[in-house]
PDB file of N, CA and C in Angstrom:
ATOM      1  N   UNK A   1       0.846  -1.175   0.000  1.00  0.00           N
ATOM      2  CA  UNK A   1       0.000   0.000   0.000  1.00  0.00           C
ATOM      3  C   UNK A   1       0.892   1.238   0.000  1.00  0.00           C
ATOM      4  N   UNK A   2       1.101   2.261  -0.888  1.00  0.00           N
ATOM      5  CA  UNK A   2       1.346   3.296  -1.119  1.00  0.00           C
ATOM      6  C   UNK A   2       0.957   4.408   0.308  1.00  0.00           C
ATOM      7  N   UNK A   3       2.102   5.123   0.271  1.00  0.00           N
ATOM      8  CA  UNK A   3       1.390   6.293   1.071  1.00  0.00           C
ATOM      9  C   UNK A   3       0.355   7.586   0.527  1.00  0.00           C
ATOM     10  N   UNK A   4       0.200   7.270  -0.634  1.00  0.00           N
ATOM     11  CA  UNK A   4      -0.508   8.427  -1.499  1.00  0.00           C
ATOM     12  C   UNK A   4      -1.927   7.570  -1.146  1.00  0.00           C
ATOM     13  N   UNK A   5      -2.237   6.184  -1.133  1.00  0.00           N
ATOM     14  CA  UNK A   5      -3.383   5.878  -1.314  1.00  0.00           C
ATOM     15  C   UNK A   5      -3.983   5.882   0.301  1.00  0.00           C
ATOM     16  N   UNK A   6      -2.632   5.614   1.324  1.00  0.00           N
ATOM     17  CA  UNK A   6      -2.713   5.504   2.885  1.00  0.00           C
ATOM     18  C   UNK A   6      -2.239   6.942   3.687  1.00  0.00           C
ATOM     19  N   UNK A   7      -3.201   7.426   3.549  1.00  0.00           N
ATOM     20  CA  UNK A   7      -1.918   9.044   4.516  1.00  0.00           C
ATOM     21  C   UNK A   7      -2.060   8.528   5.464  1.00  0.00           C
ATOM     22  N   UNK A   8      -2.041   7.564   6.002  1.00  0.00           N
ATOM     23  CA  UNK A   8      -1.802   7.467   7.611  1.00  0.00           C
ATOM     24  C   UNK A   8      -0.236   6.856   7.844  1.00  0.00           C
ATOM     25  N   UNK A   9       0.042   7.012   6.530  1.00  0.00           N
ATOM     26  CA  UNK A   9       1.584   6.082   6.218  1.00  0.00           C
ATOM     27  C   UNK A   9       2.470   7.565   6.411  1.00  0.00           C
ATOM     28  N   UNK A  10       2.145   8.736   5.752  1.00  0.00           N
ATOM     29  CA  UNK A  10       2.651   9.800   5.433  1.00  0.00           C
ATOM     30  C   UNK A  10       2.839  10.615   6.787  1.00  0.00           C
ATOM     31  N   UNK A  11       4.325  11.530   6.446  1.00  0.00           N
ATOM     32  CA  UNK A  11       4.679  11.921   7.566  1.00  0.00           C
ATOM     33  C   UNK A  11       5.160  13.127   7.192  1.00  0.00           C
ATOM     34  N   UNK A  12       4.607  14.068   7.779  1.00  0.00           N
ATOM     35  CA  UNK A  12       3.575  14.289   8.771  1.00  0.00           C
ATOM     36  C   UNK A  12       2.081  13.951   8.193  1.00  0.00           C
ATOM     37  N   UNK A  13       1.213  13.455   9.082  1.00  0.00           N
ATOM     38  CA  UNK A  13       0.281  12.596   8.919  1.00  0.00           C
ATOM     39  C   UNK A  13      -1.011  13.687   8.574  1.00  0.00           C
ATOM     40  N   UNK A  14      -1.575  13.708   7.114  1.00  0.00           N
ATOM     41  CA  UNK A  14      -2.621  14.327   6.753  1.00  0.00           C
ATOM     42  C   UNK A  14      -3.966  14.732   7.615  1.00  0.00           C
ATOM     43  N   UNK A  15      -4.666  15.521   7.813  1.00  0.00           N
ATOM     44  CA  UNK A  15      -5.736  15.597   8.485  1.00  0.00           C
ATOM     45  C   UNK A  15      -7.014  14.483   7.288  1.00  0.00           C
ATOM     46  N   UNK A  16      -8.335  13.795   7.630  1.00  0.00           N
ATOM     47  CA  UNK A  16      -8.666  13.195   7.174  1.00  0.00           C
ATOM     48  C   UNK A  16     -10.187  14.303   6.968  1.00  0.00           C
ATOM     49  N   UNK A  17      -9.868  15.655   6.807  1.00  0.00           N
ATOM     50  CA  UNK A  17     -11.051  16.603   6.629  1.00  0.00           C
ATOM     51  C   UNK A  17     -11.402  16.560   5.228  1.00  0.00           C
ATOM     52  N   UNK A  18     -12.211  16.465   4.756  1.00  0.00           N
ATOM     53  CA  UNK A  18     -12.902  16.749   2.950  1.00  0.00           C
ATOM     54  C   UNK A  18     -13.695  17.687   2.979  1.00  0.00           C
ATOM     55  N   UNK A  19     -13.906  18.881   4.169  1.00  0.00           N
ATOM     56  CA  UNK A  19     -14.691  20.346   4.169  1.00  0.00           C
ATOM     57  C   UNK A  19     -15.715  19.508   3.966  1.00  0.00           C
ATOM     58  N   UNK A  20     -16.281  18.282   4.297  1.00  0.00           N
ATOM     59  CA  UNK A  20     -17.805  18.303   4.608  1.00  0.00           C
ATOM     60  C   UNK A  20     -18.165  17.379   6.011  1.00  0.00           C
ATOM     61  N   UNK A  21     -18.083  19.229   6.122  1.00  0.00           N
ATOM     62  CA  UNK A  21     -18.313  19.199   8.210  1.00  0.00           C
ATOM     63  C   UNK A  21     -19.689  19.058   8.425  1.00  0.00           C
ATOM     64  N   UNK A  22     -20.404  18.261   9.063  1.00  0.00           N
ATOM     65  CA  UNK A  22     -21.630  17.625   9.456  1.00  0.00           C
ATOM     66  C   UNK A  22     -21.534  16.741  10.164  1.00  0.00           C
ATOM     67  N   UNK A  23     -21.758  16.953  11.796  1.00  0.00           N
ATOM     68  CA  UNK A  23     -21.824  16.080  12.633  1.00  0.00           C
ATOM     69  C   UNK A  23     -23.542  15.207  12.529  1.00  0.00           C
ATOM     70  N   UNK A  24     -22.917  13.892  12.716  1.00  0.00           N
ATOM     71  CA  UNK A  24     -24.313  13.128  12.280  1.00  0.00           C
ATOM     72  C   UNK A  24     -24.755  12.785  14.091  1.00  0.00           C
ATOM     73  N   UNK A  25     -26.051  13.386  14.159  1.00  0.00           N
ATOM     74  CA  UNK A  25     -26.331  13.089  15.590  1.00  0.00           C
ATOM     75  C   UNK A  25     -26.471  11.417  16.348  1.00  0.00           C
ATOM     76  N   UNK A  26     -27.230  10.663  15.416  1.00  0.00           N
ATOM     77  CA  UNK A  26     -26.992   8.950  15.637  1.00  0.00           C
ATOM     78  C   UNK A  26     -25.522   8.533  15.865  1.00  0.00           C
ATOM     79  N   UNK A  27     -24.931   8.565  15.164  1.00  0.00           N
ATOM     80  CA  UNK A  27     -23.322   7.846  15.053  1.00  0.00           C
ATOM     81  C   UNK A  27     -22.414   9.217  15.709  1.00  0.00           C
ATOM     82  N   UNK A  28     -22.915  10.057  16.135  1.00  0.00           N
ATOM     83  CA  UNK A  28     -21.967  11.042  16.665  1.00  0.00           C
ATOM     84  C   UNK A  28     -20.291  11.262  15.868  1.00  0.00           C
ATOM     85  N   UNK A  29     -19.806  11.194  14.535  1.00  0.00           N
ATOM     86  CA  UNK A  29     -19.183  11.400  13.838  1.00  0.00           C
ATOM     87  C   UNK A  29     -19.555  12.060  12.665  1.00  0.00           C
ATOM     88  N   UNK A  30     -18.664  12.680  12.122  1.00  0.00           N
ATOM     89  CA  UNK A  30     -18.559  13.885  11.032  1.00  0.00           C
ATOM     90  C   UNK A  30     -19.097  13.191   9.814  1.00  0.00           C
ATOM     91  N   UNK A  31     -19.711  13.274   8.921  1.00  0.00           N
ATOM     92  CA  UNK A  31     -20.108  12.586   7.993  1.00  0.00           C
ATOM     93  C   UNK A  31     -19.170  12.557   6.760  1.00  0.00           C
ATOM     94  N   UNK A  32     -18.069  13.962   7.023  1.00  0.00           N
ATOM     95  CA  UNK A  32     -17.040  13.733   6.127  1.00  0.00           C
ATOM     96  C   UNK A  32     -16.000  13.006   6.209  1.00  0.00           C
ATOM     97  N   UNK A  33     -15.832  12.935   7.329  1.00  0.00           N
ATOM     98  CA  UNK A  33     -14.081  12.490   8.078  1.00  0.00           C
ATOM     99  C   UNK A  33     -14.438  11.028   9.070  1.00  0.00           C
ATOM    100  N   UNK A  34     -15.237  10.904   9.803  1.00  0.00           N
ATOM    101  CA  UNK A  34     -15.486  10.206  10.402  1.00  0.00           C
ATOM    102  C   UNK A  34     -14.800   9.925  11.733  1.00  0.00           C
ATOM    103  N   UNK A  35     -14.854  11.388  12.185  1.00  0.00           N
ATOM    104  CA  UNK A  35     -14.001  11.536  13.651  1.00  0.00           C
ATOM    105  C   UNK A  35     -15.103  11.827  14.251  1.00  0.00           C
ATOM    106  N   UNK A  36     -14.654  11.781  15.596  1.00  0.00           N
ATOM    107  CA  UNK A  36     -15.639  12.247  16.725  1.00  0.00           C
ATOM    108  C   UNK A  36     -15.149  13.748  16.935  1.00  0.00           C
ATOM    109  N   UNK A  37     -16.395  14.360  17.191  1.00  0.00           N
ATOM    110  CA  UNK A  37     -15.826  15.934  17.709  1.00  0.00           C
ATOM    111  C   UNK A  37     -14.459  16.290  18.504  1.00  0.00           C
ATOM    112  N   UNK A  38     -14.596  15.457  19.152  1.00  0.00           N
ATOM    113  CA  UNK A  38     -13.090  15.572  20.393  1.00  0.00           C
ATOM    114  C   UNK A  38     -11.985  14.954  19.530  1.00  0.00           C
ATOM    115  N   UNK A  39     -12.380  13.930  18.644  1.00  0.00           N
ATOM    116  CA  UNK A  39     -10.706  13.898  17.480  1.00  0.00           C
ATOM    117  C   UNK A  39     -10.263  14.936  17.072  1.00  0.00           C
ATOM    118  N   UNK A  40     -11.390  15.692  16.252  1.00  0.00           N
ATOM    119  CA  UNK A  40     -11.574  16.555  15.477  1.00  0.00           C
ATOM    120  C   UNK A  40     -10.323  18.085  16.084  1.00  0.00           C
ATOM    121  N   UNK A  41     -11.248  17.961  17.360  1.00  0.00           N
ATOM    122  CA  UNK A  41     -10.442  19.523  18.340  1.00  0.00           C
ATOM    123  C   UNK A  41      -8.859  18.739  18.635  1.00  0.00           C
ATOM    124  N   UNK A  42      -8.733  17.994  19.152  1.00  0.00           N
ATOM    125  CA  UNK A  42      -7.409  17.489  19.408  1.00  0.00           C
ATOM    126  C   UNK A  42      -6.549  17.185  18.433  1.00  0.00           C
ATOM    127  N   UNK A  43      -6.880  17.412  16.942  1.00  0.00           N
ATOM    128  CA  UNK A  43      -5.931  16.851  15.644  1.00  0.00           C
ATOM    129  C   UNK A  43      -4.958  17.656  15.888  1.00  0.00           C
ATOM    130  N   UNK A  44      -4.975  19.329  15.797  1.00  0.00           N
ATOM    131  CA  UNK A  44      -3.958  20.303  15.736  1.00  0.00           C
ATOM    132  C   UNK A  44      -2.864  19.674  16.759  1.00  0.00           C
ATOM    133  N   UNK A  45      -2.932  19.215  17.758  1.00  0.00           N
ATOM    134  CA  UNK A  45      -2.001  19.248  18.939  1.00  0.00           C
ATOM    135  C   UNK A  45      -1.430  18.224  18.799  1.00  0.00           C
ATOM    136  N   UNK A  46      -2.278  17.020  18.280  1.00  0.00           N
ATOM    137  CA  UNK A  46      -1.893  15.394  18.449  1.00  0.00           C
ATOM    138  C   UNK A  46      -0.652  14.730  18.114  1.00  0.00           C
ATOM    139  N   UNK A  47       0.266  14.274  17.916  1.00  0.00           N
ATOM    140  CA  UNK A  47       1.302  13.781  17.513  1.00  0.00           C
ATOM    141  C   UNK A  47       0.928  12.857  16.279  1.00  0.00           C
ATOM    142  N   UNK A  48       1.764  12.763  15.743  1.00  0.00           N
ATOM    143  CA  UNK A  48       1.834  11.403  14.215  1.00  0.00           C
ATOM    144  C   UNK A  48       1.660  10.032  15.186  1.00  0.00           C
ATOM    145  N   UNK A  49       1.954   9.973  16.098  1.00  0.00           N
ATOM    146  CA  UNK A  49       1.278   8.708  16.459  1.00  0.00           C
ATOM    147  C   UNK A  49      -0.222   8.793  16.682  1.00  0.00           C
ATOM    148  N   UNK A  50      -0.712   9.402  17.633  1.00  0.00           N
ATOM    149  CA  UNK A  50      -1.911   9.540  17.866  1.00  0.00           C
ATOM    150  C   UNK A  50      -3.130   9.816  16.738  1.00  0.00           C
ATOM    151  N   UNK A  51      -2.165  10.651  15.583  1.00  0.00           N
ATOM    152  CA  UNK A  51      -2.864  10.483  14.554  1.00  0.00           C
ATOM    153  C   UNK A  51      -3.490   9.686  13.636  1.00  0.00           C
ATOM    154  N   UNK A  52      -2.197   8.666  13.946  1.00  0.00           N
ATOM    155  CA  UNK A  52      -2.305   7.130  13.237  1.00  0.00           C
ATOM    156  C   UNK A  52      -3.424   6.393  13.664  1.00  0.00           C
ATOM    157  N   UNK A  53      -3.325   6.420  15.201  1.00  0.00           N
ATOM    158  CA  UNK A  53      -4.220   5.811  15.774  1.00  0.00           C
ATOM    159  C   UNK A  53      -5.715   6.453  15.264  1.00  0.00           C
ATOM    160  N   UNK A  54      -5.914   7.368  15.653  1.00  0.00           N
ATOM    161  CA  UNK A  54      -7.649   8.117  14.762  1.00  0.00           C
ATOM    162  C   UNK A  54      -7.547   7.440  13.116  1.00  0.00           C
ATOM    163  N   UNK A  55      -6.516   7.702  12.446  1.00  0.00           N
ATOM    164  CA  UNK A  55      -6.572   7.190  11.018  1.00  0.00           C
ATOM    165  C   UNK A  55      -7.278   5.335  11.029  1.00  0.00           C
ATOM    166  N   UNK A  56      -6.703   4.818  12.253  1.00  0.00           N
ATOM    167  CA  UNK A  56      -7.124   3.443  12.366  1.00  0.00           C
ATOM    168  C   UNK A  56      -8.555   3.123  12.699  1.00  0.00           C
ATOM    169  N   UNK A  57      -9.000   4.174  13.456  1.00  0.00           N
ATOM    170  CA  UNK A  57     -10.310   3.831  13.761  1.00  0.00           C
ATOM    171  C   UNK A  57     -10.941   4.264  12.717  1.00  0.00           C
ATOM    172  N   UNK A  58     -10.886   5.474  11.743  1.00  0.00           N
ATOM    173  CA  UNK A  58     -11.277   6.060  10.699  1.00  0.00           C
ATOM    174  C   UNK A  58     -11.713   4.250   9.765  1.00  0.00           C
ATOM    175  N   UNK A  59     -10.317   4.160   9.301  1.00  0.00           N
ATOM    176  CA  UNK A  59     -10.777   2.928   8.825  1.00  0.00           C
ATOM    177  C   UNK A  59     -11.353   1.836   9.998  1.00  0.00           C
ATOM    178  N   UNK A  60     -11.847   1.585  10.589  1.00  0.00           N
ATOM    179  CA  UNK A  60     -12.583   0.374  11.407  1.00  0.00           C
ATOM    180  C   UNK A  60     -13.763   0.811  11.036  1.00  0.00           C
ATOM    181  N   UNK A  61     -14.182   1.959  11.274  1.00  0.00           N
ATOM    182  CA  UNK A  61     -15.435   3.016  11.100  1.00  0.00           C
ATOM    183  C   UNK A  61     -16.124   2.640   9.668  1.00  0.00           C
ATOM    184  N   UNK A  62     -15.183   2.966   9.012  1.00  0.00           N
ATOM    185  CA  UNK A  62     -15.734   2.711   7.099  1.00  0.00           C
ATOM    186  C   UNK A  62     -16.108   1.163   6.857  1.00  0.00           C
ATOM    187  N   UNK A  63     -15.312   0.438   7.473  1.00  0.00           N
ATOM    188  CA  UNK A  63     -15.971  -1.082   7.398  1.00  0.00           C
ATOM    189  C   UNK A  63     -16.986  -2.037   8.281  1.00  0.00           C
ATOM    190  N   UNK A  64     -17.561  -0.776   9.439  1.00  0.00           N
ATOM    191  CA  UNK A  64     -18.695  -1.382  10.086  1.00  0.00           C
ATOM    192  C   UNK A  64     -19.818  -0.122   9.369  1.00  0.00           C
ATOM    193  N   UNK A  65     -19.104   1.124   9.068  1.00  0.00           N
ATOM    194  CA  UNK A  65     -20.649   1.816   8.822  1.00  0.00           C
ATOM    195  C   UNK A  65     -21.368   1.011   7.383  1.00  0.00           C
ATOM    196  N   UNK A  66     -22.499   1.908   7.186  1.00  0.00           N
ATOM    197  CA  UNK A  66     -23.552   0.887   6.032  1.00  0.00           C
ATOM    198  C   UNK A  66     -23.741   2.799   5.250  1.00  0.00           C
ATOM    199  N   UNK A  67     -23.104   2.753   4.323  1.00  0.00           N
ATOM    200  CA  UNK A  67     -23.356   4.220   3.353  1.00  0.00           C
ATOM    201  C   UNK A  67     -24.760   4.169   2.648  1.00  0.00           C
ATOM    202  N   UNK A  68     -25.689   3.147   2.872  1.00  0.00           N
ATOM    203  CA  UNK A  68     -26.477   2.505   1.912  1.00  0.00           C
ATOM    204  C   UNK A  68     -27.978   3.820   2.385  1.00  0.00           C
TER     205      UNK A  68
END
């Protein structure tokens, strides 16, 4: 896997924002990014590790949600 296709590979580690900010009240995550509000505020500060870690749940997130 490429880091162009994985920014969670890339260093310094991309924010996972696509400017479509909409917190979804059911699933309490962004409908663009798929962070929780408190990821969201803590990205600026977070370290490349910690980032990684949100990037991981990001993906756990995409393979239990249902886009349907």
């Amino acid at each position: 896997m490429s880091a162009l296709s994985s920014p969670e590979l890339q260093t310094p580690v991309p924010s996972p924002c696509i400017s479509l900010c909409e917190m979804d009240a059911k699933t309490g995550l962004c409908r663009g990014c798929l962070r929780t509000i408190d990821e969201i505020v803590a990205w600026g500060g977070a370290s490349d590790e910690v980032k990684r870690a949100v990037w991981a749940e990001i993906r756990r997130r995409e393979a239990q949600l249902d886009f349907g």
